[in-house]
C-alpha atoms as a PDB file:
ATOM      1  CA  UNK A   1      23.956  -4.374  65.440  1.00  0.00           C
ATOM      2  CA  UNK A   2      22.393  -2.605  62.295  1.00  0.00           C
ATOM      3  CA  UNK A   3      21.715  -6.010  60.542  1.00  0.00           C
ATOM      4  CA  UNK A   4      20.275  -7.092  63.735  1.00  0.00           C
ATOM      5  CA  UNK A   5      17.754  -4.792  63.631  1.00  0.00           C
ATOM      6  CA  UNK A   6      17.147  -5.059  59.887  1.00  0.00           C
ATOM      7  CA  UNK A   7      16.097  -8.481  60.470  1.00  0.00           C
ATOM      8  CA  UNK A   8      14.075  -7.696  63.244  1.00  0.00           C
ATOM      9  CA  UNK A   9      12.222  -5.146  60.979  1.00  0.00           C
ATOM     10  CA  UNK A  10      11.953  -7.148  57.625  1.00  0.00           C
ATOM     11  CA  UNK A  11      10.025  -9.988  60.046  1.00  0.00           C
ATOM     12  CA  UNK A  12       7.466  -7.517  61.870  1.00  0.00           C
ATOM     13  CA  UNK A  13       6.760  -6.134  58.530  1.00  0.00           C
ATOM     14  CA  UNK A  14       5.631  -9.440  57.471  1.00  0.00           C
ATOM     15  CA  UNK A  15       3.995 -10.399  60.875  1.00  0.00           C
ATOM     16  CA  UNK A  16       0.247 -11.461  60.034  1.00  0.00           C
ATOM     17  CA  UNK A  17      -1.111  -9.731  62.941  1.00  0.00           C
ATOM     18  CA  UNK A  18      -0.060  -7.286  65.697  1.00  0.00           C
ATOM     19  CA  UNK A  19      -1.946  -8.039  68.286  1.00  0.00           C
ATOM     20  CA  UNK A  20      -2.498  -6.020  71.735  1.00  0.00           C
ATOM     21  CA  UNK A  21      -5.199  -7.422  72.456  1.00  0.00           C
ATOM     22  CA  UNK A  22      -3.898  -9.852  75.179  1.00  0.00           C
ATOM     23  CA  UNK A  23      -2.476 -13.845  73.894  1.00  0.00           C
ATOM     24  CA  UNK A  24      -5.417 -15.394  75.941  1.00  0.00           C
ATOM     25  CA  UNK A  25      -8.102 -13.393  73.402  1.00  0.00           C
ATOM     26  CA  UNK A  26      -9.677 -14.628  70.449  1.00  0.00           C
ATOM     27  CA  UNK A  27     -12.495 -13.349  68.462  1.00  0.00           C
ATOM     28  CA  UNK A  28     -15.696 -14.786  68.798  1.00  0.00           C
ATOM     29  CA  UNK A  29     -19.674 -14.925  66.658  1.00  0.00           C
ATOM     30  CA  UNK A  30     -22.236 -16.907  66.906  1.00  0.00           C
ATOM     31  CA  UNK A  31     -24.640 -14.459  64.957  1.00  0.00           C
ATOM     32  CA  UNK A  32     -22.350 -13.625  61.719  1.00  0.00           C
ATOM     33  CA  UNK A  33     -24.351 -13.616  58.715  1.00  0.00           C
ATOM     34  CA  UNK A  34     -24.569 -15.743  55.473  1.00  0.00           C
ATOM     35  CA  UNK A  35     -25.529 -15.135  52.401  1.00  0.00           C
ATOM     36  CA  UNK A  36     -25.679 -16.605  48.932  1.00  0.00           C
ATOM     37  CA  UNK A  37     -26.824 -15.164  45.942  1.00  0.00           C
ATOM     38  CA  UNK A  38     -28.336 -17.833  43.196  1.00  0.00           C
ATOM     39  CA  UNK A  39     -29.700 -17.423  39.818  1.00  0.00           C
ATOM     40  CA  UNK A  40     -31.733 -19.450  36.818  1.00  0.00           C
ATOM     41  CA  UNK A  41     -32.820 -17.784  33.421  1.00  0.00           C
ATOM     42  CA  UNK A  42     -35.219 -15.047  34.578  1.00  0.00           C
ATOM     43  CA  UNK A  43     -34.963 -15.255  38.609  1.00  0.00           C
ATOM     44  CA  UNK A  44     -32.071 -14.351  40.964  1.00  0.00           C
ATOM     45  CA  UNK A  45     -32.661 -15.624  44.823  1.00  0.00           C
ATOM     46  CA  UNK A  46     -30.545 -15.492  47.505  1.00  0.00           C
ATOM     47  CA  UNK A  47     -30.389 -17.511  50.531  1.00  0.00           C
ATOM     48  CA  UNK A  48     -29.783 -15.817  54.167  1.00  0.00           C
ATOM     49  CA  UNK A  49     -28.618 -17.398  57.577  1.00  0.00           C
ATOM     50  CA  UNK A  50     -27.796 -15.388  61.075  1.00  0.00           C
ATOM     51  CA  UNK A  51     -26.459 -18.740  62.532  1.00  0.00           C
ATOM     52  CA  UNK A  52     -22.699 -18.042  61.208  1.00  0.00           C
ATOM     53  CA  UNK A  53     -20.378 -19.055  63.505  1.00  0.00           C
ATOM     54  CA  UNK A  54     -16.420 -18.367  63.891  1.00  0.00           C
ATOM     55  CA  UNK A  55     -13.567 -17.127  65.181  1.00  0.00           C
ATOM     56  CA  UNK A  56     -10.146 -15.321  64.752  1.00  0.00           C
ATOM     57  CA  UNK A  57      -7.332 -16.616  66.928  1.00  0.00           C
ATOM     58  CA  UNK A  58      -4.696 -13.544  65.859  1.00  0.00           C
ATOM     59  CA  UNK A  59      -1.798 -15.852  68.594  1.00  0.00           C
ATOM     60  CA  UNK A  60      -2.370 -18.820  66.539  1.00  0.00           C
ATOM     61  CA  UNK A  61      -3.251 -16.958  63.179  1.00  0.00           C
ATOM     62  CA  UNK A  62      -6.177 -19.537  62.978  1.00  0.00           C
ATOM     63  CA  UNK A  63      -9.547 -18.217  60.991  1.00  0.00           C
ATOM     64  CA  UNK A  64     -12.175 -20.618  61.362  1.00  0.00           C
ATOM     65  CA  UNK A  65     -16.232 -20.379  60.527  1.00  0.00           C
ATOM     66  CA  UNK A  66     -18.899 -22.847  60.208  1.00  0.00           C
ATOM     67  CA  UNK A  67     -22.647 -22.591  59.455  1.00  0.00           C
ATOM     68  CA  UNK A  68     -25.423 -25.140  59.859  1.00  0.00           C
ATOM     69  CA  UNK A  69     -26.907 -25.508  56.525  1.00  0.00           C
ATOM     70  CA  UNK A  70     -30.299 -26.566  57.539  1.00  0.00           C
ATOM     71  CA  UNK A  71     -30.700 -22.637  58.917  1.00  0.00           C
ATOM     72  CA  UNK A  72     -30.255 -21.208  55.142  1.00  0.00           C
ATOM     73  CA  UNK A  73     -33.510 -19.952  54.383  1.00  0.00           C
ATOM     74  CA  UNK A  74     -34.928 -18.467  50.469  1.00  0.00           C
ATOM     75  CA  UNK A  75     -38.397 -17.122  51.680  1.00  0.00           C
ATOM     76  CA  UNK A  76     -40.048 -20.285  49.986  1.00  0.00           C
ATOM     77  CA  UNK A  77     -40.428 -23.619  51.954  1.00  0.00           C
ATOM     78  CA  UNK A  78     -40.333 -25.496  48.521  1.00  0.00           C
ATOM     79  CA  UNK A  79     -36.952 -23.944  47.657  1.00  0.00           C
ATOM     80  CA  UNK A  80     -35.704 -24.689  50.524  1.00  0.00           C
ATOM     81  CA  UNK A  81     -36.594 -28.182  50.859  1.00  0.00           C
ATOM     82  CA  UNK A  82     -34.895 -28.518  47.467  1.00  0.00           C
ATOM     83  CA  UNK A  83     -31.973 -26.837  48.405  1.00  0.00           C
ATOM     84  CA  UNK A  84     -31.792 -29.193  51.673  1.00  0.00           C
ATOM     85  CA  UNK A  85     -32.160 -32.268  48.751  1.00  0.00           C
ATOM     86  CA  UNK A  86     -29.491 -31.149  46.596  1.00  0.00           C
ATOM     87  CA  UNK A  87     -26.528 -29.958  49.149  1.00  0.00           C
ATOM     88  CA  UNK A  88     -27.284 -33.468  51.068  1.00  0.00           C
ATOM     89  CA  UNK A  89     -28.038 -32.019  54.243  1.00  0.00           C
ATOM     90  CA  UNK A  90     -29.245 -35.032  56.247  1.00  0.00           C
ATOM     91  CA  UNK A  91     -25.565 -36.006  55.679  1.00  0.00           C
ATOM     92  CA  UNK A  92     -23.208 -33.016  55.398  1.00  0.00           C
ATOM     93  CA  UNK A  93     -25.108 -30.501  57.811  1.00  0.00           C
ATOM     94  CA  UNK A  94     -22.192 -28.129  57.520  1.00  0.00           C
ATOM     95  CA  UNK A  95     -20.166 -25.862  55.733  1.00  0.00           C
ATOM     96  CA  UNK A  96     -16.570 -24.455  56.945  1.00  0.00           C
ATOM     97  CA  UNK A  97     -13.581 -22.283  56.104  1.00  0.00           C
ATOM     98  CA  UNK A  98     -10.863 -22.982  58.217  1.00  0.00           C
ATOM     99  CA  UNK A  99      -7.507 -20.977  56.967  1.00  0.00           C
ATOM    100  CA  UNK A 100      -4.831 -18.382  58.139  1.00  0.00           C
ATOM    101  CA  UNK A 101      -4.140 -14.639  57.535  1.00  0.00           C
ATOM    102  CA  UNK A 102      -1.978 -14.567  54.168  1.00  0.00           C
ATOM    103  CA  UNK A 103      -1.768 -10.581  54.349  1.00  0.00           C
ATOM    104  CA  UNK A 104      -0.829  -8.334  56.974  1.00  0.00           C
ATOM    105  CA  UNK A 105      -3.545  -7.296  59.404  1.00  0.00           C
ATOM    106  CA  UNK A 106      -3.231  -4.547  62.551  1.00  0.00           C
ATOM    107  CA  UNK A 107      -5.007  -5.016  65.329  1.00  0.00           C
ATOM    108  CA  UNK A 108      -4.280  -1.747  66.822  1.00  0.00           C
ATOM    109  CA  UNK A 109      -5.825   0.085  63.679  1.00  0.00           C
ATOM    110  CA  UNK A 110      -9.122   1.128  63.230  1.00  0.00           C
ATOM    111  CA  UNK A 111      -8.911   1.502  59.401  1.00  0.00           C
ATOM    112  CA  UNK A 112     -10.815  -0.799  57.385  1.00  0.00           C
ATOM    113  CA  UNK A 113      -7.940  -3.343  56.050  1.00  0.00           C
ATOM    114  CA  UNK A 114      -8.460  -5.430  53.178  1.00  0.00           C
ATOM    115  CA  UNK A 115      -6.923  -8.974  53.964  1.00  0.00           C
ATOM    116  CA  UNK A 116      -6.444 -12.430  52.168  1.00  0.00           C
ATOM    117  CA  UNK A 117      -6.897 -15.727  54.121  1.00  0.00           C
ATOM    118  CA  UNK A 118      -5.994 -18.784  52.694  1.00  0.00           C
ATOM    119  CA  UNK A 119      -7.095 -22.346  53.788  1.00  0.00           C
ATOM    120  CA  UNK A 120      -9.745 -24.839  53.046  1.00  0.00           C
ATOM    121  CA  UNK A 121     -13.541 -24.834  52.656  1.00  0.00           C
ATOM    122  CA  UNK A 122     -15.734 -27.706  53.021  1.00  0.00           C
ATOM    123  CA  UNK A 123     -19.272 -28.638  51.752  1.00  0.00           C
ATOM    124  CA  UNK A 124     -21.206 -31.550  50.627  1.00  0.00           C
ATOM    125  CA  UNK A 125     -18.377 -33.874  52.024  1.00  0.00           C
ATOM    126  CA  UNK A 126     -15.754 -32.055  49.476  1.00  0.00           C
ATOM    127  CA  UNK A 127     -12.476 -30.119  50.978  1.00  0.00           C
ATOM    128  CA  UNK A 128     -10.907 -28.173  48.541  1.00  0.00           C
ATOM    129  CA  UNK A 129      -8.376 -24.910  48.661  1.00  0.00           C
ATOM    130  CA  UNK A 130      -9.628 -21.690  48.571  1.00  0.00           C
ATOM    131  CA  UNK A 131      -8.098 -18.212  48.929  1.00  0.00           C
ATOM    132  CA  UNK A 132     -10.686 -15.417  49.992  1.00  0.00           C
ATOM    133  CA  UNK A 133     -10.787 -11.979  49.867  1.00  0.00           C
ATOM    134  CA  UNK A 134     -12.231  -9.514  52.268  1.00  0.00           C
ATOM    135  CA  UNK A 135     -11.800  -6.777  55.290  1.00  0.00           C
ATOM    136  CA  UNK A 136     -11.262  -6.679  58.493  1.00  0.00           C
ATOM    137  CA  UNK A 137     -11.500  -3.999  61.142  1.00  0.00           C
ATOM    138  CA  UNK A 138     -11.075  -3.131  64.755  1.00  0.00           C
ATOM    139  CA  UNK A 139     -14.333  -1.534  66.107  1.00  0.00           C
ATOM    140  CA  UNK A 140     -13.469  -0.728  69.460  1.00  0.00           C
ATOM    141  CA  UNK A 141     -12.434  -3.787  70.812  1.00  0.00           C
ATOM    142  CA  UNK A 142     -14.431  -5.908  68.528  1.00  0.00           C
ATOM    143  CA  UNK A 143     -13.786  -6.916  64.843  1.00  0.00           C
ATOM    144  CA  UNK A 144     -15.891  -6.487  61.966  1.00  0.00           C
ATOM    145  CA  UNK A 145     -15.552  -9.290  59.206  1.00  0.00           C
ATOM    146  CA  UNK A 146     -16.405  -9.272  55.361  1.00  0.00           C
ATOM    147  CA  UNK A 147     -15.759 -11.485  52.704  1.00  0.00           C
ATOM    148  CA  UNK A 148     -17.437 -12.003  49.383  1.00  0.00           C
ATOM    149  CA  UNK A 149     -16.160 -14.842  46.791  1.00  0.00           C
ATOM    150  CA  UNK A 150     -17.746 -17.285  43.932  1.00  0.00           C
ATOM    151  CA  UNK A 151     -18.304 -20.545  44.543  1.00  0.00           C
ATOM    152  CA  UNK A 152     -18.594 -23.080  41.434  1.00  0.00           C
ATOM    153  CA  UNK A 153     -21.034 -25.753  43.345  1.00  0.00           C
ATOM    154  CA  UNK A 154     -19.654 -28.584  40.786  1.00  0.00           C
ATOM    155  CA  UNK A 155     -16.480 -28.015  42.434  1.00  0.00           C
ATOM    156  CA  UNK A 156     -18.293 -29.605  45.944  1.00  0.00           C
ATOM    157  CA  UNK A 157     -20.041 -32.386  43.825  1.00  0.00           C
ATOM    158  CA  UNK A 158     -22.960 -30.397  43.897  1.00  0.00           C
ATOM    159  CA  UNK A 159     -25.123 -31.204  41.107  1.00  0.00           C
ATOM    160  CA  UNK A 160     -27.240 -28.348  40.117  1.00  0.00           C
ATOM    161  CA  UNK A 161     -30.982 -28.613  40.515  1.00  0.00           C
ATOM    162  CA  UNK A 162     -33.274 -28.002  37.722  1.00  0.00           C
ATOM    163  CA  UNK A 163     -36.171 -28.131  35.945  1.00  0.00           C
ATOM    164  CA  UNK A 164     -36.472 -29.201  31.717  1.00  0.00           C
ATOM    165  CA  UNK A 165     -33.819 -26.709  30.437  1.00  0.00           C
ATOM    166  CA  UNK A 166     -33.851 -24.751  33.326  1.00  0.00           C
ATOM    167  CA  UNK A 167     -30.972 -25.123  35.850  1.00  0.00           C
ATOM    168  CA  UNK A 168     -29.060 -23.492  39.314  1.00  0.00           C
ATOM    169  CA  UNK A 169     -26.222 -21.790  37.434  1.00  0.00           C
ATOM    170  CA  UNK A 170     -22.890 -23.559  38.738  1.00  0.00           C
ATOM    171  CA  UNK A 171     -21.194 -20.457  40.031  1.00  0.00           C
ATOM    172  CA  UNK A 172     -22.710 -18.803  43.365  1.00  0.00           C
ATOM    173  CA  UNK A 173     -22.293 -15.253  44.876  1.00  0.00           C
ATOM    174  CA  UNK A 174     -21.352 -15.996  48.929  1.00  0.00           C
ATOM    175  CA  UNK A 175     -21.264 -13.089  51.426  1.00  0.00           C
ATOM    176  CA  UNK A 176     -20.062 -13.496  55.196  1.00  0.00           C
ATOM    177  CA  UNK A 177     -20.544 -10.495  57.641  1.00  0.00           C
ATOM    178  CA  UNK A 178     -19.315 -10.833  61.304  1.00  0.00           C
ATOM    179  CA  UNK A 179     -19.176  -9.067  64.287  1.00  0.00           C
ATOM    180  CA  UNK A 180     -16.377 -11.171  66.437  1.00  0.00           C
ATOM    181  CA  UNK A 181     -15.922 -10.156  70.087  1.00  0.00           C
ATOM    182  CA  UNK A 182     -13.057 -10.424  72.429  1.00  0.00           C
ATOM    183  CA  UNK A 183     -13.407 -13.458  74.605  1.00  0.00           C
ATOM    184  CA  UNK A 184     -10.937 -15.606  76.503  1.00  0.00           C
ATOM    185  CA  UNK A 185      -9.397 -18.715  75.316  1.00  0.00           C
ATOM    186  CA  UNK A 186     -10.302 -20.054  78.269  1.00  0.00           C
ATOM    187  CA  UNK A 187     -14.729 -19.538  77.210  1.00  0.00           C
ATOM    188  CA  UNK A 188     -14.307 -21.260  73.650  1.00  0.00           C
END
């Protein structure tokens, strides 16, 4: 009986998620924000979108965000037009991260918990693995996403733009924030 209920321990210990909220709820944006962060010799601009979308599925342990690229704005039509040029947009209009929880996460908590999600994230036609780092938290009812990471663009095929011997540094600062609300299965 006493190993029994070791073993039963040992797993919920490891369990990704605790979940109370119901197995018919997910968590649900359409309004997250994007954000990158850019830079050539001299000049740092950043790029901004309110068009992220996602979800959480905590029953499936199933993360899973997308964002149109052609709603990534600069503040300077030029700049973005080039942007639109270089990541292809025409022909890869999105970027995703679909992955799963690799760290423990409780639902019932309202602490800010810092979590790790592993999967894959896709742009310019490219899929490669990525691990991500950020924090999750329960907000009455609703969740409250953030994740910050560095993205190398050559990584995606992305060549970067520039101008005589001044060029897009490879490596990019990205920023999701997300407010994801309980909804049914049933809605998505």
């Amino acid at each position: 009986m006493t190993h029994y209920l070791l073993v039963i321990l040992v797993h919920l210990s490891f369990a990704p998620v605790l979940n109370s909220a119901g197995e018919d709820t997910v968590y649900f944006t359409d309004s997250g924000q994007a954000e990158f962060t850019s830079s050539v010799p001299l000049h740092t601009f950043t790029g901004e979108s309110s068009h992220l979308t996602g979800m959480f599925d905590p029953e499936e342990n199933v993360i899973d965000f997308f964002l149109d690229l052609n709603t990534l704005r600069t503040g300077i039509d030029r700049r973005d037009r080039d942007m639109f040029r270089t990541l292809v947009v025409d022909e890869f209009p999105f970027a995703e991260f679909t992955g799963t929880l690799a760290s423990p996460f409780d639902l019932n908590s309202s602490e800010e918990q810092t979590v790790s999600v592993t999967g894959e994230f896709t742009v310019h036609g490219v899929t490669r693995e990525k691990t991500v780092e950020g924090t999750l938290q329960n907000q009455g009812g609703s969740l409250k996403l953030r994740a910050e990471w560095i993205l190398d663009i050559t990584d995606y095929d992305i060549e970067p733009p520039g101008l005589l011997f001044y060029r897009v540094r490879d490596e990019i600062e990205m920023l999701i924030e997300a407010e994801l609300h309980p909804t049914s299965r049933d809605e998505l």
